[in-house]
C-alpha atoms as a PDB file:
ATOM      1  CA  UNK A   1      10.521 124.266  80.893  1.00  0.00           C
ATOM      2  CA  UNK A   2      10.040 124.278  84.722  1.00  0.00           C
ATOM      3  CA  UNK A   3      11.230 120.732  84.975  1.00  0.00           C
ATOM      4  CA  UNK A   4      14.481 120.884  82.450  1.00  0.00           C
ATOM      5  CA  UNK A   5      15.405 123.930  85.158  1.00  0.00           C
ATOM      6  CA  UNK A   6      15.116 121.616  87.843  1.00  0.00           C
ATOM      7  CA  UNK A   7      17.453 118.832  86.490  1.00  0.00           C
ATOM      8  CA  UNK A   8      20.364 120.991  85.764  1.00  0.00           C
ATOM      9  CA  UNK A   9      20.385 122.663  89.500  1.00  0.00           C
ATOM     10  CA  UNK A  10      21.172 119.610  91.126  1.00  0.00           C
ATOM     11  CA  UNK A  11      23.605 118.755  88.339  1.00  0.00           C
ATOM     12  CA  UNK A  12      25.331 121.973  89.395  1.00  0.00           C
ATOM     13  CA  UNK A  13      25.309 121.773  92.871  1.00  0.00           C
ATOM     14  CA  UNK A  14      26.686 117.924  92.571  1.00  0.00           C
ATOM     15  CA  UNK A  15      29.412 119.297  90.414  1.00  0.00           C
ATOM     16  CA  UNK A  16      30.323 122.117  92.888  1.00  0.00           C
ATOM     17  CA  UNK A  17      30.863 119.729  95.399  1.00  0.00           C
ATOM     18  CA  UNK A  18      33.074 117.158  93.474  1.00  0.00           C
ATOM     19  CA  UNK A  19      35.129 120.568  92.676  1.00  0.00           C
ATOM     20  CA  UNK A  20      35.344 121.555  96.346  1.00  0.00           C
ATOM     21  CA  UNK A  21      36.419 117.620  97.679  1.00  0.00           C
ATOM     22  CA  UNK A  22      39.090 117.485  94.684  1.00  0.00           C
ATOM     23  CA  UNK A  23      40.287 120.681  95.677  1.00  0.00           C
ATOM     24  CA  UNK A  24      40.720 119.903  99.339  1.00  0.00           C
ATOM     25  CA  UNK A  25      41.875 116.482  98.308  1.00  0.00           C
ATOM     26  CA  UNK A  26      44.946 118.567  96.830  1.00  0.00           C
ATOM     27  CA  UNK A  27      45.652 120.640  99.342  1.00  0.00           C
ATOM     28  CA  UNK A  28      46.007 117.972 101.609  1.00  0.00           C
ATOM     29  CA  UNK A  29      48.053 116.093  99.217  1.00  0.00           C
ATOM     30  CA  UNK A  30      50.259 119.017  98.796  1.00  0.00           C
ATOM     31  CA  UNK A  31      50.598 119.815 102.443  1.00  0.00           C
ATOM     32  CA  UNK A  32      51.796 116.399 103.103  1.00  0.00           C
ATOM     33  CA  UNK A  33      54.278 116.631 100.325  1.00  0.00           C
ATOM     34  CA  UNK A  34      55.385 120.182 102.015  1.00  0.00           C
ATOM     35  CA  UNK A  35      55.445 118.721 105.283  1.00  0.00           C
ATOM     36  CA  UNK A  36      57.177 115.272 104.555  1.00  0.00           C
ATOM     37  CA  UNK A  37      60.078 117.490 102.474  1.00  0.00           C
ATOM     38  CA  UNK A  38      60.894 120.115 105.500  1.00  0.00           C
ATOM     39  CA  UNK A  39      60.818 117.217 107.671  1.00  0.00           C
ATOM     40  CA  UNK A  40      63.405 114.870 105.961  1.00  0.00           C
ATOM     41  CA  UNK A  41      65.953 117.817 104.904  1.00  0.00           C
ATOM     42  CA  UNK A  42      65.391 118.537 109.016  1.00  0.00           C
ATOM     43  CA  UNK A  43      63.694 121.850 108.595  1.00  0.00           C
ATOM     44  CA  UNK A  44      60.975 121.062 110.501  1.00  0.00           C
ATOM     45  CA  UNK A  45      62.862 119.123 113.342  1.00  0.00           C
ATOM     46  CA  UNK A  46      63.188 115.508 111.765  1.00  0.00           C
ATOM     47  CA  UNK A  47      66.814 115.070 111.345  1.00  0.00           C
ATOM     48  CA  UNK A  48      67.710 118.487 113.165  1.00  0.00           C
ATOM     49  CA  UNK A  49      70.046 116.410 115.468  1.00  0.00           C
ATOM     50  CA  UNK A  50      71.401 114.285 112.636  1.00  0.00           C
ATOM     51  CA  UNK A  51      71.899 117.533 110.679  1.00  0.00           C
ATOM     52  CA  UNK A  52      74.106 118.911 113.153  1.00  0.00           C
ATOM     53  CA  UNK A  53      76.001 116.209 113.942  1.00  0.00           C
ATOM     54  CA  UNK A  54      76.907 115.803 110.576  1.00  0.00           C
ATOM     55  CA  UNK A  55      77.925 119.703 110.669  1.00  0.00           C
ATOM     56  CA  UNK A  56      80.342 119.325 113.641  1.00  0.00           C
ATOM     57  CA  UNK A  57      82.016 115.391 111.931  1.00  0.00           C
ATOM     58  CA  UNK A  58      82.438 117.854 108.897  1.00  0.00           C
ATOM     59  CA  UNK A  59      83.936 120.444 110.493  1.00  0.00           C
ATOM     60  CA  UNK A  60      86.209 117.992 112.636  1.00  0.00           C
ATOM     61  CA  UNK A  61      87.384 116.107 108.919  1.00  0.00           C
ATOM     62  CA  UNK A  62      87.942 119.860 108.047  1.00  0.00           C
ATOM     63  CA  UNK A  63      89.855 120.777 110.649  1.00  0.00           C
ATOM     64  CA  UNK A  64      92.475 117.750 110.563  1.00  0.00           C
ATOM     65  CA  UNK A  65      95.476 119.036 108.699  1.00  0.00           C
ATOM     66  CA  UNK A  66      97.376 116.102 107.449  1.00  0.00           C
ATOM     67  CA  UNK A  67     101.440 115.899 108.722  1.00  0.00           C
ATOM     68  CA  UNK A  68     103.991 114.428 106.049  1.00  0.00           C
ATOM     69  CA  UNK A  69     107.000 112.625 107.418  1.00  0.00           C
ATOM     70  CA  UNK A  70     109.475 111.485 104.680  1.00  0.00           C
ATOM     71  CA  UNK A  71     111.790 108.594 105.694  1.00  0.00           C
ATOM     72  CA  UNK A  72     115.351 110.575 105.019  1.00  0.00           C
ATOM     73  CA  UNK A  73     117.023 107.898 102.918  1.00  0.00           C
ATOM     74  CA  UNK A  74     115.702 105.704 100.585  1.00  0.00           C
ATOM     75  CA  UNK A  75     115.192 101.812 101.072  1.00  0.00           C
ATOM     76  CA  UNK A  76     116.986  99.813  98.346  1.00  0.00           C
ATOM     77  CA  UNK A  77     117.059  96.268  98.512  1.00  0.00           C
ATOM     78  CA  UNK A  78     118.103  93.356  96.610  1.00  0.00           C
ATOM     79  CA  UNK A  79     116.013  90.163  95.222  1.00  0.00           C
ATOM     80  CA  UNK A  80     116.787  87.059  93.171  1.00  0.00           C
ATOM     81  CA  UNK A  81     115.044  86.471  90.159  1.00  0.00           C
ATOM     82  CA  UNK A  82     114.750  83.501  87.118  1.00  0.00           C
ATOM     83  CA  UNK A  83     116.649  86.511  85.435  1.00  0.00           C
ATOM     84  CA  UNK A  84     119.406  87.636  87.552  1.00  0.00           C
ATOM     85  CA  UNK A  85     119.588  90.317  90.850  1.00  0.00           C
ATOM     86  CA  UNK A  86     117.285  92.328  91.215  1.00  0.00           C
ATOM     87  CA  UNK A  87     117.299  95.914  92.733  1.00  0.00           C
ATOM     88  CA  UNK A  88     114.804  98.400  94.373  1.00  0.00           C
ATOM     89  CA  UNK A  89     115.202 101.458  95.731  1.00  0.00           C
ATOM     90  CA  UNK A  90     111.869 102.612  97.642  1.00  0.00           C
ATOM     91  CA  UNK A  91     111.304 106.267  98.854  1.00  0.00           C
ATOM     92  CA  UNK A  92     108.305 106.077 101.667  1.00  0.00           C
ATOM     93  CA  UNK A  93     106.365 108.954 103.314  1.00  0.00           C
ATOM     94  CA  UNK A  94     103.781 108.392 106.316  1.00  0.00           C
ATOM     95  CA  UNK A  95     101.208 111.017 106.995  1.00  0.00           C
ATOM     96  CA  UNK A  96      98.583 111.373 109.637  1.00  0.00           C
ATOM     97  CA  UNK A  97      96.974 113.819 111.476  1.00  0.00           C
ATOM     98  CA  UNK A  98      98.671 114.020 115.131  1.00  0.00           C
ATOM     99  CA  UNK A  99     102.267 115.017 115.809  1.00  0.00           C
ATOM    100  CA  UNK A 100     102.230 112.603 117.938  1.00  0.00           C
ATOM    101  CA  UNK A 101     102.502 109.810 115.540  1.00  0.00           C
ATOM    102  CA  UNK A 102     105.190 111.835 113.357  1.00  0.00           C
ATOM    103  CA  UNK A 103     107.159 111.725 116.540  1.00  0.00           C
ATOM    104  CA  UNK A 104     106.962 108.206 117.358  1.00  0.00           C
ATOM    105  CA  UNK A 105     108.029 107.260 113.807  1.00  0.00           C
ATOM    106  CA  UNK A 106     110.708 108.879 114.166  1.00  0.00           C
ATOM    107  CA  UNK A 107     111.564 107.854 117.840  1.00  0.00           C
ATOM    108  CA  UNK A 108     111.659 103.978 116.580  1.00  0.00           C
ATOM    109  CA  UNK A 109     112.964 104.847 112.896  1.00  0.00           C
ATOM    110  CA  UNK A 110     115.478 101.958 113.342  1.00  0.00           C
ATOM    111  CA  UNK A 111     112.551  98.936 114.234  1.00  0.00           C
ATOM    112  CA  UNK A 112     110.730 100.829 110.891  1.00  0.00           C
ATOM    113  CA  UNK A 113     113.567 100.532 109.051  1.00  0.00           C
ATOM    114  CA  UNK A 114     114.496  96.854 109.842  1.00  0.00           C
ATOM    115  CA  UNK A 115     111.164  95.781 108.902  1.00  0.00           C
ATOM    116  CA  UNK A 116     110.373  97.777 106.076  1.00  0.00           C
ATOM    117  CA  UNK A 117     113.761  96.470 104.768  1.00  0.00           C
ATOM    118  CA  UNK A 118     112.829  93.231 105.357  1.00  0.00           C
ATOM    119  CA  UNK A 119     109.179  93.585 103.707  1.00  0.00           C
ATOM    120  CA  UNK A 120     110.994  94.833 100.870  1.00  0.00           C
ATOM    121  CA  UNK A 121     113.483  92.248  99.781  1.00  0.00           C
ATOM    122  CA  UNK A 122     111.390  89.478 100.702  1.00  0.00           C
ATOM    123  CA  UNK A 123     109.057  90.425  97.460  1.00  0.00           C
ATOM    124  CA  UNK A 124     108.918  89.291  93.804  1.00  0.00           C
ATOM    125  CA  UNK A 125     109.630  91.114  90.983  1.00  0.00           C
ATOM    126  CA  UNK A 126     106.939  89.873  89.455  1.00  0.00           C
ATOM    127  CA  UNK A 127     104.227  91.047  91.234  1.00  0.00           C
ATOM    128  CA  UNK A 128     105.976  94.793  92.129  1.00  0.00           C
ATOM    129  CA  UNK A 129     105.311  95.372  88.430  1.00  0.00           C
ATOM    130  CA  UNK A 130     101.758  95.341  88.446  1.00  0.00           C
ATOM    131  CA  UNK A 131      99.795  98.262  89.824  1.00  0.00           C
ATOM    132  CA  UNK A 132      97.910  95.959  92.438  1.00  0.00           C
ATOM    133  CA  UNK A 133     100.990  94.381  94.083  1.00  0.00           C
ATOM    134  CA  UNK A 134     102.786  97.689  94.578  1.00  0.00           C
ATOM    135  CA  UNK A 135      99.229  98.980  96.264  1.00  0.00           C
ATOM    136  CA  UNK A 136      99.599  96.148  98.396  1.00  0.00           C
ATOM    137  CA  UNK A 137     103.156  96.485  99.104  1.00  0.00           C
ATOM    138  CA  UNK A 138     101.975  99.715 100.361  1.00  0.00           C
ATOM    139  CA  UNK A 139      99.213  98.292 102.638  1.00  0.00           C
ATOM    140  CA  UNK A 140     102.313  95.858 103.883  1.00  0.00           C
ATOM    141  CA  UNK A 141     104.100  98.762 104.787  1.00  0.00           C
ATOM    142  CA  UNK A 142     101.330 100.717 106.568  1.00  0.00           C
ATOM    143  CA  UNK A 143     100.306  97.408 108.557  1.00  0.00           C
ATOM    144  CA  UNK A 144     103.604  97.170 109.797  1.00  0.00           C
ATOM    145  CA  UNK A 145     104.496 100.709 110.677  1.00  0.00           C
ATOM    146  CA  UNK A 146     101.032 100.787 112.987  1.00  0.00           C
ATOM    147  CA  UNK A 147     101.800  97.048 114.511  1.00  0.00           C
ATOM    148  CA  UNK A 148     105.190  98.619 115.771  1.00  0.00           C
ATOM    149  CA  UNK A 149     103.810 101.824 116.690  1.00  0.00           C
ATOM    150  CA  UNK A 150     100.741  99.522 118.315  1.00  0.00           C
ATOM    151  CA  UNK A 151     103.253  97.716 120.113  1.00  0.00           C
ATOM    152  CA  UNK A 152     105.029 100.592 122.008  1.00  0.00           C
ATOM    153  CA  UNK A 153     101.793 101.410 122.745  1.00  0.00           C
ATOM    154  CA  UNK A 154     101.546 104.394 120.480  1.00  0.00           C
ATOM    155  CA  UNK A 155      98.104 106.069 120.936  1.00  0.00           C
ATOM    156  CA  UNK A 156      98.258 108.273 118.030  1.00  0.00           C
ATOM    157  CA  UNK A 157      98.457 106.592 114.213  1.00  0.00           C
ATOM    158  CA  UNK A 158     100.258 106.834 110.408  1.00  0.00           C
ATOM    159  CA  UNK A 159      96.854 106.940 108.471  1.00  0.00           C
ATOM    160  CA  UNK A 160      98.676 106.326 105.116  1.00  0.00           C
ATOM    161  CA  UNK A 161     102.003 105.286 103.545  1.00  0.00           C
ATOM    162  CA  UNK A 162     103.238 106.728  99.905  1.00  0.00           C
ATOM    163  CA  UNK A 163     106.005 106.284  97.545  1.00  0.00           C
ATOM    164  CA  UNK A 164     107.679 109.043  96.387  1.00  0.00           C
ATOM    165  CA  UNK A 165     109.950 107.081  94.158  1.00  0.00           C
ATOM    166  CA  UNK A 166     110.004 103.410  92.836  1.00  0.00           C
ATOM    167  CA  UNK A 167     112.263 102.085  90.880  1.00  0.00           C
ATOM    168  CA  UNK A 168     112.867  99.010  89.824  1.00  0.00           C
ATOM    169  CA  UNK A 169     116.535  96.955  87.444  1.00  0.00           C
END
């Protein structure tokens, strides 16, 4: 009986120690799981800088108010088509987010004007009926007003260009 008591104490104390590793084993595994997650989100100082730079471009996106400018008169212009004449009338609005550029649309509203005009009746009724060619009419449009604003040297910018109305005979 002596000996069967002497096989199952170093059984135990074996076991005891497997218990103790796995447990440490864990703990580290969970510390570094801790430690990795405070890190990354910047809680711990990893990221801290990019945290708060993201804080201030958020609060600077926040703080832009955007400025609507509506042209006062529609455009309307006249194409040919396979069909007959052609007619549309285009209302535009520019926005962006510095007086400044408001003003200098307005300051050269008769270059705008001449150009948009010209964009305008020098398009096909064909494509201003789909979706995509009136989005890039649009893009036309905005290209245009910043090359003129570009070229007076206009340090502000129109950040987008929207129709109002569009119609189309």
């Amino acid at each position: 009986m002596a000996e069967a008591d002497d096989d199952t104490k170093p059984a135990t104390k074996g076991n005891a120690k497997k218990m103790i590793f796995m447990v440490l084993a864990g703990l580290v595994l969970l510390g570094t799981g801790v430690g990795g997650t405070l890190y990354f989100t910047g809680m711990l100082g990893g990221g801290g800088e990019t945290a708060a730079e993201e804080e201030t471009k958020q609060g600077k996106e926040a703080n832009k108010v955007p400025i609507y400018f509506a042209f006062p008169e529609p455009f309307t212009v006249n194409f040919e088509t396979d069909q007959g004449l052609r007619f549309l009338q285009v209302s535009v609005e520019v926005m962006a987010y510095e007086q400044k550029a408001v003003d200098a649309v307005q300051a050269h509203m008769p270059a705008l004007k001449n150009n948009i005009i010209l964009l305008l009746s020098n398009q096909s009724y064909g494509t201003l009926i789909t979706l995509e060619g009136k989005e890039d009419l649009r893009q036309k449009i905005l290209n245009e007003i910043q090359a003129i604003l570009k070229k007076h040297k206009i340090g502000a910018k129109v950040e987008e260009v929207y129709f109002t109305t569009f119609v189309m005979q």
